[in-house]
C-alpha atoms as a PDB file:
ATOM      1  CA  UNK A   1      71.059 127.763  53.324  1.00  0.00           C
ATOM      2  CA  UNK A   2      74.795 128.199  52.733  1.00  0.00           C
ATOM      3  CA  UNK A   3      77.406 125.345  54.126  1.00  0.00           C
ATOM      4  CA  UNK A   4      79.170 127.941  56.229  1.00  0.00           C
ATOM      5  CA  UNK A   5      75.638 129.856  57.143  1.00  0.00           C
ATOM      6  CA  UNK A   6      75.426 129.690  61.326  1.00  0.00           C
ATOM      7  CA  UNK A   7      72.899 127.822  63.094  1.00  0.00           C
ATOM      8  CA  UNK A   8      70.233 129.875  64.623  1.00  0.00           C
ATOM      9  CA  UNK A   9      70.956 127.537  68.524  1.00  0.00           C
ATOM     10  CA  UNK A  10      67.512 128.180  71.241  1.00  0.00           C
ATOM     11  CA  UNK A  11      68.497 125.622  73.474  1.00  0.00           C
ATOM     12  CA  UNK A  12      66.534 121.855  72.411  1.00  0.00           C
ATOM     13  CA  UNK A  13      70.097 120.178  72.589  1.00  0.00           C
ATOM     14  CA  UNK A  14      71.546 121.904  69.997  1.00  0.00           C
ATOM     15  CA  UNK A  15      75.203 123.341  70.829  1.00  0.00           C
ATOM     16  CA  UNK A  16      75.970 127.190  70.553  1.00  0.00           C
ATOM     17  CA  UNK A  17      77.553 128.025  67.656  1.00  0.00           C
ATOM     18  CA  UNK A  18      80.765 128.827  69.639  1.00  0.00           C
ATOM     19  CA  UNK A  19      81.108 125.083  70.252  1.00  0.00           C
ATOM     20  CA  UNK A  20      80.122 124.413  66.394  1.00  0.00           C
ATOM     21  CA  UNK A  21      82.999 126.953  65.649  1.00  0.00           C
ATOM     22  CA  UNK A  22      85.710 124.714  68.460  1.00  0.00           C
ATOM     23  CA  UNK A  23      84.428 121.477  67.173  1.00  0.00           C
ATOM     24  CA  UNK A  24      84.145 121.992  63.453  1.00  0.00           C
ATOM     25  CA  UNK A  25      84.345 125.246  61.880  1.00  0.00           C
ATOM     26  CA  UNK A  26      87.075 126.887  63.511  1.00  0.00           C
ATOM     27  CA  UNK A  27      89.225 123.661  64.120  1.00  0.00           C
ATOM     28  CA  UNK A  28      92.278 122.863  62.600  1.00  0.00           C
ATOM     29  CA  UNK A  29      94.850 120.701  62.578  1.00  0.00           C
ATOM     30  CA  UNK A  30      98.261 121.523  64.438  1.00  0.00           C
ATOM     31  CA  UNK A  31     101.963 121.086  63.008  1.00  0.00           C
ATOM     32  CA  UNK A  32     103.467 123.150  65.942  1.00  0.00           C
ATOM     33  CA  UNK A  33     102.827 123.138  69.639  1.00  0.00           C
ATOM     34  CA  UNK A  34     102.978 126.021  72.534  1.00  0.00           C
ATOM     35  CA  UNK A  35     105.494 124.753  75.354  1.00  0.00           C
ATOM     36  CA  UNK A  36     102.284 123.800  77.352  1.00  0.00           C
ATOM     37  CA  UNK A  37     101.808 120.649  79.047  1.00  0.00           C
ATOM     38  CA  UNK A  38      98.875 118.212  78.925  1.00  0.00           C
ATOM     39  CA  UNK A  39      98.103 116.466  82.360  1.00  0.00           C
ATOM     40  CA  UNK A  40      97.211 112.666  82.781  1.00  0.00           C
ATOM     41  CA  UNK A  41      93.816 113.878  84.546  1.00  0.00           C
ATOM     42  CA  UNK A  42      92.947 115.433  81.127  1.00  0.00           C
ATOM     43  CA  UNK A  43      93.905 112.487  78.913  1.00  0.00           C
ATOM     44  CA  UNK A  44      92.138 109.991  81.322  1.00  0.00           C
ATOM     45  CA  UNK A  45      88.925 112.765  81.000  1.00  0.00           C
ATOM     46  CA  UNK A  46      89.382 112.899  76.944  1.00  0.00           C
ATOM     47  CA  UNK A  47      88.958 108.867  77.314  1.00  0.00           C
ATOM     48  CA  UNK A  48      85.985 109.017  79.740  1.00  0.00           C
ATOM     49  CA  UNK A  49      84.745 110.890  76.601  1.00  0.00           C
ATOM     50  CA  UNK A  50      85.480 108.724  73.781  1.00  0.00           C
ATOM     51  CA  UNK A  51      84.201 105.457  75.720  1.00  0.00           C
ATOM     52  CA  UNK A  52      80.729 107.125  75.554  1.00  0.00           C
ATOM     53  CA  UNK A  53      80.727 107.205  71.623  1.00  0.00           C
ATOM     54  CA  UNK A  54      78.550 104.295  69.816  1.00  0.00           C
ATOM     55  CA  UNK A  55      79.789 101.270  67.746  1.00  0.00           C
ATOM     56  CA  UNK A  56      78.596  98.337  66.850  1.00  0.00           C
ATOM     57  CA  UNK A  57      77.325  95.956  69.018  1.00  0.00           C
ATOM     58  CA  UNK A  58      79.436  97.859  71.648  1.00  0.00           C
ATOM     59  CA  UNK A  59      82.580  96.752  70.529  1.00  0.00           C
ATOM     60  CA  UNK A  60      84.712  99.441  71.361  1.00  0.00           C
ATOM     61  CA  UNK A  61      87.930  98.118  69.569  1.00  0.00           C
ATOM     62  CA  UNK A  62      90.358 101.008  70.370  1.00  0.00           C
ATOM     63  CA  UNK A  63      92.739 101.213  71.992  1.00  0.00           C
ATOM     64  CA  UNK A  64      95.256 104.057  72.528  1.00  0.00           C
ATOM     65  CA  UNK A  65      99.263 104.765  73.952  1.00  0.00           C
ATOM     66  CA  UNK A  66      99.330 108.405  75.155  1.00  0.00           C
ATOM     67  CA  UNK A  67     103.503 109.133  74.599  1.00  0.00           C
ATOM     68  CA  UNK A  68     103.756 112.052  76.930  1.00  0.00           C
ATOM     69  CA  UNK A  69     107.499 111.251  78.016  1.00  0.00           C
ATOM     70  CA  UNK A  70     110.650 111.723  76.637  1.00  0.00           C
ATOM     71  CA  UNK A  71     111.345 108.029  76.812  1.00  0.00           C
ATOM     72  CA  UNK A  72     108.364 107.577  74.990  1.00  0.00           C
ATOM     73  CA  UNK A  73     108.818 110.141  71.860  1.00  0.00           C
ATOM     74  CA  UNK A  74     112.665 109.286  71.390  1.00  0.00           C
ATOM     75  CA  UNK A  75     111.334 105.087  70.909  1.00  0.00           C
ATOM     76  CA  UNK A  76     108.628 106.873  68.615  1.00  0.00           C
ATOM     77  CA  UNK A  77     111.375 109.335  66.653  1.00  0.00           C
ATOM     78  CA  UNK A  78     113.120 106.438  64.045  1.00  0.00           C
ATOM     79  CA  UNK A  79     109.333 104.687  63.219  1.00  0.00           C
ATOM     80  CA  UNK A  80     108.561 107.993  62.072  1.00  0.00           C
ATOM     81  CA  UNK A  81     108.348 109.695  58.382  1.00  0.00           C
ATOM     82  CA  UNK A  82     111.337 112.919  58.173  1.00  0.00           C
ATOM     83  CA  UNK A  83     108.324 115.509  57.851  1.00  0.00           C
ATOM     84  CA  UNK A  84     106.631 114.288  60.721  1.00  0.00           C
ATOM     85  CA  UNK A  85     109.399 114.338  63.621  1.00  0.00           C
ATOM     86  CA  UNK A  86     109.957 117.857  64.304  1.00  0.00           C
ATOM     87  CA  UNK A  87     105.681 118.142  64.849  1.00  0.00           C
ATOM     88  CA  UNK A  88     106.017 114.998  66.915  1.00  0.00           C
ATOM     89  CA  UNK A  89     109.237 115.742  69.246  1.00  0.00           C
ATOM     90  CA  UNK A  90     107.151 119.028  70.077  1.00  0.00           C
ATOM     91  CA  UNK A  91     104.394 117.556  70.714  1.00  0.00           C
ATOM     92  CA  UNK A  92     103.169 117.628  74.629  1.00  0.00           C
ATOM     93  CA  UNK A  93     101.664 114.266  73.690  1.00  0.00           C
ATOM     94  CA  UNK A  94     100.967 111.806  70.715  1.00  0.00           C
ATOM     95  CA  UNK A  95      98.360 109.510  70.652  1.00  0.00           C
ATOM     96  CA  UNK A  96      99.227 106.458  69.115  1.00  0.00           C
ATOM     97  CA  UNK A  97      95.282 105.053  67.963  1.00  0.00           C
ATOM     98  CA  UNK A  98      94.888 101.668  67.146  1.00  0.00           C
ATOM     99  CA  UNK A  99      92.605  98.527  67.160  1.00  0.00           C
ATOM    100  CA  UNK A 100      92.144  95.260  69.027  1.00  0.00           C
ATOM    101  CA  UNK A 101      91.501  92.239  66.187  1.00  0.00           C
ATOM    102  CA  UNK A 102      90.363  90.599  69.332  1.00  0.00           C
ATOM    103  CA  UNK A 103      87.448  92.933  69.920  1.00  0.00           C
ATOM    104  CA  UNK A 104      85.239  90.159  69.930  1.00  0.00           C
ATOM    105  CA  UNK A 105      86.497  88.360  73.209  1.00  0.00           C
ATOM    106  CA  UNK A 106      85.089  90.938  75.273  1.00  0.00           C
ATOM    107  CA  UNK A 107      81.844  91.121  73.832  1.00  0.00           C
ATOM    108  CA  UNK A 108      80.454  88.782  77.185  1.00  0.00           C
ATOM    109  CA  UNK A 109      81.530  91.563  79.253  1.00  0.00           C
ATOM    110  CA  UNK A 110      80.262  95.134  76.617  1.00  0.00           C
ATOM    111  CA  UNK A 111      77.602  93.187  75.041  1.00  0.00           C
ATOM    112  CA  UNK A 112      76.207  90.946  77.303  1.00  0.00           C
ATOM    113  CA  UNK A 113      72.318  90.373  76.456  1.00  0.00           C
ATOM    114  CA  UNK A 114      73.049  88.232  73.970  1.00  0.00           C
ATOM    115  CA  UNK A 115      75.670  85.891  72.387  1.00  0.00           C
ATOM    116  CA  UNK A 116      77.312  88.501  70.476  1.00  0.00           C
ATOM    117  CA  UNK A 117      80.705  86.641  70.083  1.00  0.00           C
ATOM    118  CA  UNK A 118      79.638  83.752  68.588  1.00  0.00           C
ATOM    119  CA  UNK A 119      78.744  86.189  65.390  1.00  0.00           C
ATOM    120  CA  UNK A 120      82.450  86.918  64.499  1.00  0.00           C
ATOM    121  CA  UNK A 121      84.241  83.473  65.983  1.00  0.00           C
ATOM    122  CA  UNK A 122      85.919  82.147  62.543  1.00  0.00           C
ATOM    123  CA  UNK A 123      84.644  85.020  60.301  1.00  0.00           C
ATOM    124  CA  UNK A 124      88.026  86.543  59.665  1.00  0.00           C
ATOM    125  CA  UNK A 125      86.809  88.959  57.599  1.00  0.00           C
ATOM    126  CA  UNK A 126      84.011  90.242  59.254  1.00  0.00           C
ATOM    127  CA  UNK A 127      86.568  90.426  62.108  1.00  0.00           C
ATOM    128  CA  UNK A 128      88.679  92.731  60.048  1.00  0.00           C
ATOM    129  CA  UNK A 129      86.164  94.852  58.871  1.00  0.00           C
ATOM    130  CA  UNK A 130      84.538  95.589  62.533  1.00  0.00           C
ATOM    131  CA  UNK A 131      87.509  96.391  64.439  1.00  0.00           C
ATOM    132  CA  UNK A 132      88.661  98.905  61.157  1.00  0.00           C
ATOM    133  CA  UNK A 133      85.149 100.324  61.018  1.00  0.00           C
ATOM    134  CA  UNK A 134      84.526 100.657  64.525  1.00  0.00           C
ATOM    135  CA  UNK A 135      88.081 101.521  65.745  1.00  0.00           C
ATOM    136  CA  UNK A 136      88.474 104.568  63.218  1.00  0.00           C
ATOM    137  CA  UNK A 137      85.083 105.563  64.214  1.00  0.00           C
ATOM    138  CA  UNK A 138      85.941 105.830  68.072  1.00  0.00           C
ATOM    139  CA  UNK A 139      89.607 107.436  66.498  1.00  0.00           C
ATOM    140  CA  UNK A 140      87.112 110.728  64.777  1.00  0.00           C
ATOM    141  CA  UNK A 141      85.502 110.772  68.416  1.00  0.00           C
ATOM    142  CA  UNK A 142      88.447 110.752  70.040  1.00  0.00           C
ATOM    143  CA  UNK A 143      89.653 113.659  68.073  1.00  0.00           C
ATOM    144  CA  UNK A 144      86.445 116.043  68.422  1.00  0.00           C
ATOM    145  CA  UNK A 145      86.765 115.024  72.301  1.00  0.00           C
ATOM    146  CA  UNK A 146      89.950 116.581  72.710  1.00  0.00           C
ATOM    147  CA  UNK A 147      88.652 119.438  71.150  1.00  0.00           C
ATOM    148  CA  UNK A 148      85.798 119.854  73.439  1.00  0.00           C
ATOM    149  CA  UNK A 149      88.333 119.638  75.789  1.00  0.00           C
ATOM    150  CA  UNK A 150      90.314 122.323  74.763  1.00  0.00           C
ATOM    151  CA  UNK A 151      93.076 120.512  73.090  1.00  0.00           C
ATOM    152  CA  UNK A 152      94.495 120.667  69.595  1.00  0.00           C
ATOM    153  CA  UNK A 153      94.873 118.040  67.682  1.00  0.00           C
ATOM    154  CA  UNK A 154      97.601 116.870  64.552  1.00  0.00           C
ATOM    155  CA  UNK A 155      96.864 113.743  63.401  1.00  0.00           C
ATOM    156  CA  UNK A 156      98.557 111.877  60.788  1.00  0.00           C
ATOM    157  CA  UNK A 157     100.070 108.987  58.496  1.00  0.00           C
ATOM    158  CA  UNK A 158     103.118 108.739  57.536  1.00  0.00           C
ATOM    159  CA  UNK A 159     105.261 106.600  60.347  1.00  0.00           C
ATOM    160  CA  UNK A 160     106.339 102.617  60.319  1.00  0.00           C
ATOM    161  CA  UNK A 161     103.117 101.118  61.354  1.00  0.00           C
ATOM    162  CA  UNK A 162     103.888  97.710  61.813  1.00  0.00           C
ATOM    163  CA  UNK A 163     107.508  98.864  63.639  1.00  0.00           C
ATOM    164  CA  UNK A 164     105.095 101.116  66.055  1.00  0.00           C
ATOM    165  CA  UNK A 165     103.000  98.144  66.909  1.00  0.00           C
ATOM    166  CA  UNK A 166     106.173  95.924  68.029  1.00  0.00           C
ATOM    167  CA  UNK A 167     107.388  98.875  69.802  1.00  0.00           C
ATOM    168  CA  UNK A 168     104.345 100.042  72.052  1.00  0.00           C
ATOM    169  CA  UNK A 169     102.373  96.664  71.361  1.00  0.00           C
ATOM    170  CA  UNK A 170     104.864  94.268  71.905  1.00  0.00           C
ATOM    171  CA  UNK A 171     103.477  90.605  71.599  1.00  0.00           C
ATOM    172  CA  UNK A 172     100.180  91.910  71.140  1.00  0.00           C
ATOM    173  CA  UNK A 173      99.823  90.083  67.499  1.00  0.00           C
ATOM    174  CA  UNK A 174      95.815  90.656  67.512  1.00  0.00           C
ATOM    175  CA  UNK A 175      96.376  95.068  67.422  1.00  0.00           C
ATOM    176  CA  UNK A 176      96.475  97.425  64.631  1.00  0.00           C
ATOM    177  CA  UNK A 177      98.027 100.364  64.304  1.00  0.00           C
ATOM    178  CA  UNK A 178      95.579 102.492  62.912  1.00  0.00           C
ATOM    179  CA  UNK A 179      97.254 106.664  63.028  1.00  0.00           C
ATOM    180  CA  UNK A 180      99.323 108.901  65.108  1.00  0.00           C
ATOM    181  CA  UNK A 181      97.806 112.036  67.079  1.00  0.00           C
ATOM    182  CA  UNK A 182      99.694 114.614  67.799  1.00  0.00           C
ATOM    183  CA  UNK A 183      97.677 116.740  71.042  1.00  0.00           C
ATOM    184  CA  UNK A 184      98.388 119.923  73.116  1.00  0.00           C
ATOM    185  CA  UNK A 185      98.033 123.253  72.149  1.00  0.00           C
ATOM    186  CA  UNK A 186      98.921 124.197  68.979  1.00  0.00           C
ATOM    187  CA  UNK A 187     101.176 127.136  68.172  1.00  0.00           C
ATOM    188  CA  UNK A 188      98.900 129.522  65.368  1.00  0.00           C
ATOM    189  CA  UNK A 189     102.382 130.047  63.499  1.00  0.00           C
ATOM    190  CA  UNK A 190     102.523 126.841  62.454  1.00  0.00           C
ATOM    191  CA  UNK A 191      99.067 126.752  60.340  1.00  0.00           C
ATOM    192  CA  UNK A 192      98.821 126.635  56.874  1.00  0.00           C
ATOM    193  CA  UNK A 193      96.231 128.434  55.196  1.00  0.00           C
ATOM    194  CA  UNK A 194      92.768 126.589  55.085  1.00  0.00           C
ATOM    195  CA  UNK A 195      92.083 124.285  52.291  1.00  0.00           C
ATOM    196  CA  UNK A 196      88.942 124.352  50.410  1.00  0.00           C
ATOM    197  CA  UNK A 197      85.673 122.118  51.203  1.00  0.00           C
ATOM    198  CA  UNK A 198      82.956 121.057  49.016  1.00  0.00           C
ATOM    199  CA  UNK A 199      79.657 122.002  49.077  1.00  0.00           C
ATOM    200  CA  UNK A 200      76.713 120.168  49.839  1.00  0.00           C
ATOM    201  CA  UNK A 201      75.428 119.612  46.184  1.00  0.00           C
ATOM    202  CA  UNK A 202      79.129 118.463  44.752  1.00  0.00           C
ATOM    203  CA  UNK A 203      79.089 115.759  47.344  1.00  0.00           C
ATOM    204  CA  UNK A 204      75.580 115.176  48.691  1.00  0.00           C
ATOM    205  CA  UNK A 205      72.040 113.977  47.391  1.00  0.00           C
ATOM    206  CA  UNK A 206      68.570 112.915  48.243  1.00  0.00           C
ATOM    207  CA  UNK A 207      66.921 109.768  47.182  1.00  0.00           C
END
């Protein structure tokens, strides 16, 4: 079967391939947005979303600023990289996605059959390694839930990460800043043309 053959979809689960094409296929990532707002009700309904997503143990260490005032994007404009202002100042809203160090402390409350903090109390690397893992995990959900949503997405590197976290984090020592995402809906003009994937046998085997 080719890698960009459609799935023959009866129902058992499986999405049509019209929501394969929005989620995956057809999907791209935005560097210019339509003058088109994005409404709190959707953003709180893109979380309600993400929340649903699995990590370990239930951790859940994201955690998310939604700039969607001008306030906000003007105290976002000097932590960012040159080529990534113009995308940003246009942007109805950017997500800023990072992770709570301090995942742990709420494992009583997500997690709360069994003594699941005591496993990373003093294990500063396991710590480290979780919140990463699991907090760029729920960061790709987050993403193909605003696309099931109807939203574009941008994200992207390339801003002062540690000046982003004393901006929008202030005191909060124990968060990460992990990327920026731009969301809205995107303008087609500003696309590049599609970059090339692998296939399945370059990148994948059985064992």
């Amino acid at each position: 079967m080719s890698a960009d053959q459609k799935i023959q979809t009866s129902g058992n689960g499986i999405l049509s391939d019209e929501a394969l094409d929005v989620l995956f296929r057809e999907a791209r990532t935005y560097n210019g947005w339509q003058d088109k707002p994005v409404s709190e009700v959707l953003l709180r309904a893109l979380y309600d979303l993400v929340k649903w997503g699995p990590t370990s143990a239930n951790c859940s260490p994201m955690r998310v600023v939604f700039i969607n005032t001008d306030e906000g994007r003007e105290r976002l404009k000097p932590l960012l990289a040159a080529g990534n202002v113009e995308k940003t100042m246009s942007a109805p809203v950017t997500a800023i996605l990072a992770f709570d160090k301090e995942f742990y402390e709420h494992l009583p409350k997500l997690f709360p059959h069994t003594d699941a903090k005591s496993w990373f109390v003093g294990k500063d690397k396991m710590i480290e390694e979780t919140a990463w893992r699991n907090g760029t995990l729920q960061a790709g959900y987050f993403i193909m839930a605003a696309r099931a949503l109807g939203l574009d997405t941008g994200g992207m590197s390339g801003f002062n990460k540690n000046g982003t976290r004393e901006e929008f984090f202030p005191g909060e020592e124990n968060i990460e800043v992990n990327f920026l995402c731009n969301l809205g809906y995107g303008d087609p003009e500003s696309l590049f043309d599609r970059s090339p994937r692998f296939e399945f046998d370059e990148v994948c085997r059985f064992a």
